[in-house]
N, C-alpha and C. Protein backbone atom coordinates (compact mmCIF):
# COMPACT_ATOMS: atom_id res chain seq x y z
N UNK A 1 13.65 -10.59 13.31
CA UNK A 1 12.38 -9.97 13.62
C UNK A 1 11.35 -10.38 12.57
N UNK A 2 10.13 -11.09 13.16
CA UNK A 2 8.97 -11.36 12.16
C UNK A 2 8.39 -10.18 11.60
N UNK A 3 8.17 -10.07 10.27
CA UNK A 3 7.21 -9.01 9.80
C UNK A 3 6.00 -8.72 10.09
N UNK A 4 5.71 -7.66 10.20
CA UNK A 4 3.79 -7.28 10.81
C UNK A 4 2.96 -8.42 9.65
N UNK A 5 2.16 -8.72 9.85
CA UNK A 5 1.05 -9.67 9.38
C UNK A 5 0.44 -8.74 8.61
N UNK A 6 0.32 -9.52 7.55
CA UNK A 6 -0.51 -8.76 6.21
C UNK A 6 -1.44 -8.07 6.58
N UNK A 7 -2.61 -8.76 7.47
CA UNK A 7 -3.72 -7.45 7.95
C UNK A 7 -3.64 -5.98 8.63
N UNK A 8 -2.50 -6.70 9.59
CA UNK A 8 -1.84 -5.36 10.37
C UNK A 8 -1.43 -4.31 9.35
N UNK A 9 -0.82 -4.40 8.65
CA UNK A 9 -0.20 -3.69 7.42
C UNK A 9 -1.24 -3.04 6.12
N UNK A 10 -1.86 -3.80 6.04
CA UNK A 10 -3.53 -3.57 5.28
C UNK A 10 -4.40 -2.38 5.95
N UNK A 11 -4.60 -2.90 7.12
CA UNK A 11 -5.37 -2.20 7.95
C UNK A 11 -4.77 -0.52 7.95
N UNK A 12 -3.39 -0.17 8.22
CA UNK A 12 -2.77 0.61 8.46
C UNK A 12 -2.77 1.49 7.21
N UNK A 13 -2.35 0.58 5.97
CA UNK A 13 -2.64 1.47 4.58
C UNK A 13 -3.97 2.07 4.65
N UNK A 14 -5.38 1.41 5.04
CA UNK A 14 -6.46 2.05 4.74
C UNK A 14 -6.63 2.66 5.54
N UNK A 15 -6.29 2.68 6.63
CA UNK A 15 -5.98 4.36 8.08
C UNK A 15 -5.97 5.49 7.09
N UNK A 16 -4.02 5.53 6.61
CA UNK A 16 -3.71 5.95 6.30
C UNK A 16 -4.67 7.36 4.76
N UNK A 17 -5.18 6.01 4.22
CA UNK A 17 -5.80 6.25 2.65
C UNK A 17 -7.04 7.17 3.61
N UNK A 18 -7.58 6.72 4.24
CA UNK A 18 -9.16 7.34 5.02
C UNK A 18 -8.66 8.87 5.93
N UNK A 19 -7.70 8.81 6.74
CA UNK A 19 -7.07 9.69 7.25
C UNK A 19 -6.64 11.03 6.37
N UNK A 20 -6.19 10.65 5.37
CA UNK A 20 -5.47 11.62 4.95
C UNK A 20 -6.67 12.20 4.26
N UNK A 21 -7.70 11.73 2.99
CA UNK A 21 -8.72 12.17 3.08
C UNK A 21 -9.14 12.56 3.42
N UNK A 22 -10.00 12.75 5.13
CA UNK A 22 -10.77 13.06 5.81
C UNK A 22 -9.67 14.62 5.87
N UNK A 23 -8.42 14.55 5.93
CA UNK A 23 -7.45 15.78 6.57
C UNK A 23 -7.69 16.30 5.36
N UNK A 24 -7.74 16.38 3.97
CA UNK A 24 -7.40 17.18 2.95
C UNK A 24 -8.75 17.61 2.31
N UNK A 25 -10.01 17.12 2.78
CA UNK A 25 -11.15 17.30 2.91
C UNK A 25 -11.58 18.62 3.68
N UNK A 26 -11.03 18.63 5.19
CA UNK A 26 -11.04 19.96 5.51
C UNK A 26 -9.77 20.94 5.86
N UNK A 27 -9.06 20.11 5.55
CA UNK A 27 -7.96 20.97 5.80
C UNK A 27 -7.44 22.36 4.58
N UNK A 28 -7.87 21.76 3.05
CA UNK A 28 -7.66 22.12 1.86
C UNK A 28 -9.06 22.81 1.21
N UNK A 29 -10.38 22.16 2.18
CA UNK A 29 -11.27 22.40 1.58
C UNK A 29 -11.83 21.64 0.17
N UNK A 30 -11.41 20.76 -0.11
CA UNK A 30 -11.51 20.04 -1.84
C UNK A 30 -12.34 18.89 -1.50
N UNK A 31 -13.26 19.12 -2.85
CA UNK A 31 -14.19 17.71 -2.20
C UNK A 31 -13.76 16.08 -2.35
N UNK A 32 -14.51 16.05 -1.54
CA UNK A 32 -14.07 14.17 -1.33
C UNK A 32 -13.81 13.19 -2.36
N UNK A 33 -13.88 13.39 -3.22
CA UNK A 33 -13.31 12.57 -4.51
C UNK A 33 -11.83 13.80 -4.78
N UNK A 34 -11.73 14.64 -4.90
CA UNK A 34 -10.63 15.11 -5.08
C UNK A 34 -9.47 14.96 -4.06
N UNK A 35 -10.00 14.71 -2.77
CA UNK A 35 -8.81 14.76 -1.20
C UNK A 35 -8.76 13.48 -1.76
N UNK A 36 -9.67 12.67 -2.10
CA UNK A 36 -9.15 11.27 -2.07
C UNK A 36 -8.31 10.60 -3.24
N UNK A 37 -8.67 11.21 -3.95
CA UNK A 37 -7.47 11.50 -5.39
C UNK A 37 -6.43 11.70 -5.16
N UNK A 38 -5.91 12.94 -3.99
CA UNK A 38 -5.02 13.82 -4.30
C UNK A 38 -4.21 12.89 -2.82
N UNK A 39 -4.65 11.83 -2.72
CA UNK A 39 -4.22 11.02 -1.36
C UNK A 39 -3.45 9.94 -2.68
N UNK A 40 -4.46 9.07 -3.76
CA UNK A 40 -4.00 8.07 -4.08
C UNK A 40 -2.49 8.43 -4.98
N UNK A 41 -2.73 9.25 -5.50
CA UNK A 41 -1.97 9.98 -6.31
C UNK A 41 -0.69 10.20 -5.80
N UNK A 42 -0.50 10.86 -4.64
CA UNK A 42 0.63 11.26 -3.82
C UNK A 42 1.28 9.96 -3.23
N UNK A 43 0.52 8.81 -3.12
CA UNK A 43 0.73 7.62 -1.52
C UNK A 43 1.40 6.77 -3.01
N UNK A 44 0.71 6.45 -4.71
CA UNK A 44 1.48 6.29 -5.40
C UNK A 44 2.66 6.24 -6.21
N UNK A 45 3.29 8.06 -5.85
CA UNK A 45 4.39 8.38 -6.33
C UNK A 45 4.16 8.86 -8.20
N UNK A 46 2.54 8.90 -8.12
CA UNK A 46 2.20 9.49 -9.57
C UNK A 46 2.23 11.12 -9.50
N UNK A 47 1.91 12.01 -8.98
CA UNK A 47 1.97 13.15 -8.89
C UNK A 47 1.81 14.15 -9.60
N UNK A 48 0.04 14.08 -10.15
CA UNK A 48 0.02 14.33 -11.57
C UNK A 48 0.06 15.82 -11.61
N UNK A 49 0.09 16.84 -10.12
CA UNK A 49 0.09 17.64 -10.17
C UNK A 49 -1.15 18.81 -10.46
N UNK A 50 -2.35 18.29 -10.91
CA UNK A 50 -3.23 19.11 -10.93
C UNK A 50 -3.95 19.25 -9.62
N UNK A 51 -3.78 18.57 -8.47
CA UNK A 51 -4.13 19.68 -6.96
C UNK A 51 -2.96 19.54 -6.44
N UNK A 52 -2.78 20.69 -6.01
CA UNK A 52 -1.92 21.37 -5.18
C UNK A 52 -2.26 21.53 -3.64
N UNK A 53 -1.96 21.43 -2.34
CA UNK A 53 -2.55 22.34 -0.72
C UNK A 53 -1.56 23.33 -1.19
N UNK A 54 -2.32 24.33 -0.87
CA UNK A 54 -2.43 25.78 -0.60
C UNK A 54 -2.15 26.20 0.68
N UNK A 55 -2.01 25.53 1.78
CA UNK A 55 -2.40 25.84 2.92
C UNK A 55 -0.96 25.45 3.57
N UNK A 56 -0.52 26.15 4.55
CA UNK A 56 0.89 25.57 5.53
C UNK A 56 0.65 24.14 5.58
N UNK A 57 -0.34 24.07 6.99
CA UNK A 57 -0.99 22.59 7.36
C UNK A 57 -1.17 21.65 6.54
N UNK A 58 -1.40 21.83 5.36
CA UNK A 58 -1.99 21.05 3.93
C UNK A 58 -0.59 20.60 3.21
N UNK A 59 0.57 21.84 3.47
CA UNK A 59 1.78 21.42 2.91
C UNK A 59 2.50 20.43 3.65
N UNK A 60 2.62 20.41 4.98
CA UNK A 60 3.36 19.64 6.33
C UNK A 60 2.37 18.30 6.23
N UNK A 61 1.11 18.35 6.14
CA UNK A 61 0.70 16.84 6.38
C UNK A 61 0.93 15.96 4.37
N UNK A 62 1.06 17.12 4.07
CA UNK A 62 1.76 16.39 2.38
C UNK A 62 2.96 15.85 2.69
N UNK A 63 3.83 16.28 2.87
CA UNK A 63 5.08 15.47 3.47
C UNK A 63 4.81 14.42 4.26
N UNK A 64 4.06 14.87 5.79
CA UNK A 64 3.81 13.02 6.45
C UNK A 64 3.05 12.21 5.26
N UNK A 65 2.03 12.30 4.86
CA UNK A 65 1.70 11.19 4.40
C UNK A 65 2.85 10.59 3.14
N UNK A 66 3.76 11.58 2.59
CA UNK A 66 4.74 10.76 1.51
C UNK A 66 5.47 10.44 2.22
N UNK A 67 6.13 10.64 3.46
CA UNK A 67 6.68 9.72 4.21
C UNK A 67 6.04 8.45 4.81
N UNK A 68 4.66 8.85 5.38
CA UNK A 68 4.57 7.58 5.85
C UNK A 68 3.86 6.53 5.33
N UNK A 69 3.21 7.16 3.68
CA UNK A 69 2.45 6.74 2.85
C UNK A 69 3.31 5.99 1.96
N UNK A 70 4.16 6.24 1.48
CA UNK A 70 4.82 5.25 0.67
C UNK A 70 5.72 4.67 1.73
N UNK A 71 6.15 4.40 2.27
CA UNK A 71 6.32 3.21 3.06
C UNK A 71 5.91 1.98 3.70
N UNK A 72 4.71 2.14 3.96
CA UNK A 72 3.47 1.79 4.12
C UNK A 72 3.32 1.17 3.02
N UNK A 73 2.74 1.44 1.76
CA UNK A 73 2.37 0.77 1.08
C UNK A 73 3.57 0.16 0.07
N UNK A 74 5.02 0.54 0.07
CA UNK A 74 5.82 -0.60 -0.26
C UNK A 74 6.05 -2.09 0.78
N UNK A 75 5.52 -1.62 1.77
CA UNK A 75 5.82 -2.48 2.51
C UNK A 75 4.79 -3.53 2.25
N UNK A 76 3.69 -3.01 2.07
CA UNK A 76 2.59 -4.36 1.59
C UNK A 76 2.22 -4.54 0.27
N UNK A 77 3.11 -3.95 -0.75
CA UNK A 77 3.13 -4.49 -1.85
C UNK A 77 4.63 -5.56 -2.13
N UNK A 78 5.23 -5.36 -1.06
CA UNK A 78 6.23 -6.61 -0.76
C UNK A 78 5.74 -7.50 0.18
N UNK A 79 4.96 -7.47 0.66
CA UNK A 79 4.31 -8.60 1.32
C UNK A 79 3.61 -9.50 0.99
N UNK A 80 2.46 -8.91 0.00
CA UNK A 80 2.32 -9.55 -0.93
C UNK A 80 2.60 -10.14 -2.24
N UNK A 81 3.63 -9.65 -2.58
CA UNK A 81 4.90 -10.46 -3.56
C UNK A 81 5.36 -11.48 -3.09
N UNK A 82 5.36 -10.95 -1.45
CA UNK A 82 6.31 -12.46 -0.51
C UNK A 82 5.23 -13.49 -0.92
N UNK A 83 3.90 -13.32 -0.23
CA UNK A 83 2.88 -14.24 -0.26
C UNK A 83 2.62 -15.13 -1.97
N UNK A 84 2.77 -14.52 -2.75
CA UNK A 84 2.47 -14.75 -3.82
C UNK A 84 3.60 -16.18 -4.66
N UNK A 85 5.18 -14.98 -4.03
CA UNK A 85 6.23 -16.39 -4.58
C UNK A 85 6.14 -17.44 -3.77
N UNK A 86 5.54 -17.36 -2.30
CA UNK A 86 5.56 -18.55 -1.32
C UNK A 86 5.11 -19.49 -2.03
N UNK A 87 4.06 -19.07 -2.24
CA UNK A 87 2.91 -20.10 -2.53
C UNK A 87 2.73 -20.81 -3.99
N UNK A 88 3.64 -19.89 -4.91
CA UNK A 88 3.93 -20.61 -6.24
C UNK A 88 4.96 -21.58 -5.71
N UNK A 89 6.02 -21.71 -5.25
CA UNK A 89 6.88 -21.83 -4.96
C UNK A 89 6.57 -23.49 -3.84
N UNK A 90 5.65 -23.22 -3.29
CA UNK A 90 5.07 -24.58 -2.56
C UNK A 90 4.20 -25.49 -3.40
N UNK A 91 3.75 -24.78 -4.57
CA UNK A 91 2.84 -25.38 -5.68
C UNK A 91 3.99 -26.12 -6.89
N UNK A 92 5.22 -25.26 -7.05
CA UNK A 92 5.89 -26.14 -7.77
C UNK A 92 6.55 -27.21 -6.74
N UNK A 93 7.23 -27.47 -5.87
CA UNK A 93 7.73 -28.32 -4.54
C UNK A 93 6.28 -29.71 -4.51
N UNK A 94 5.41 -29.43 -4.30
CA UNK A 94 4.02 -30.26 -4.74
C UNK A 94 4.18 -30.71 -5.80
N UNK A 95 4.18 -30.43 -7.19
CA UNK A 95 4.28 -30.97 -8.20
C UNK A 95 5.54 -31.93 -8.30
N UNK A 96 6.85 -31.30 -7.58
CA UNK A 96 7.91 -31.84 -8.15
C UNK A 96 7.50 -33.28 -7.13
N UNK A 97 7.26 -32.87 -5.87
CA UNK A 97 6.69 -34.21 -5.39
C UNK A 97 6.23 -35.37 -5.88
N UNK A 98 5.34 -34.91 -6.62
CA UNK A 98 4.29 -35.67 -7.30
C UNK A 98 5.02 -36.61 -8.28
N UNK A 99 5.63 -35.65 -8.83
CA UNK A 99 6.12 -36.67 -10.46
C UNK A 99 7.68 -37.47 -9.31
N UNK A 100 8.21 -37.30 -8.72
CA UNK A 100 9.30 -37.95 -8.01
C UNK A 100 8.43 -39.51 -7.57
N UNK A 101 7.46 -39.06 -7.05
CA UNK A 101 6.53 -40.66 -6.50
C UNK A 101 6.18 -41.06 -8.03
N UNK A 102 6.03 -40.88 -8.50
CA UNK A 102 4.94 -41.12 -10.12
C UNK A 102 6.51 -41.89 -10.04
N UNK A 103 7.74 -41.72 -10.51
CA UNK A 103 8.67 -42.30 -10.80
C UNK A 103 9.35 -43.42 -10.75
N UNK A 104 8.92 -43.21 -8.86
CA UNK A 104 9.47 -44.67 -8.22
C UNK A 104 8.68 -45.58 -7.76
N UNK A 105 7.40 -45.32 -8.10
CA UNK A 105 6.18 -46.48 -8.53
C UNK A 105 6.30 -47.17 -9.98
């Protein structure tokens, strides 16, 4: 099975990051630099603990988003690891190229 395409996966993290915001914005009542804090914070696995939801709803969508928030974004911070060794990895293969012809000239 091919992996979702980096944008697909991108796209979905910033759903996610905007979504949950917009939910902890009114769901919690906390203003928009704080929902959006209390999004990066949680979707990180930092959990610094100074906001808390108070609220049932606020507690249940805390769980979806650490479920579906860190998954999500391990998944495209391995994607882009993939992308990253590819491409070193085709840059050394190029070089070794290079000096192999340099050789047998």
């Amino acid at each position: 099975m091919k992996p979702a395409p980096l944008s697909a996966v991108l796209g979905l993290a910033v759903m996610i990051l905007a979504g949950s915001t917009v939910f902890f914005h009114y769901v919690e009542n906390w203003a928009w630099l704080d929902a959006w804090f209390f999004t990066v914070v949680t979707v990180s696995t930092v959990g610094y603990g100074n906001l808390v939801p108070a609220t049932a709803i606020g507690k249940i969508g805390t769980t979806v988003l650490i479920f579906m928030g860190i998954g999500v974004f391990a998944l495209l911070v391995s994607q882009i690891g993939d992308r990253v060794v590819k491409q070193r990895l085709e840059h050394l293969e190029e070089k070794r190229e290079k000096k192999s012809s340099e050789r047998e000239s």
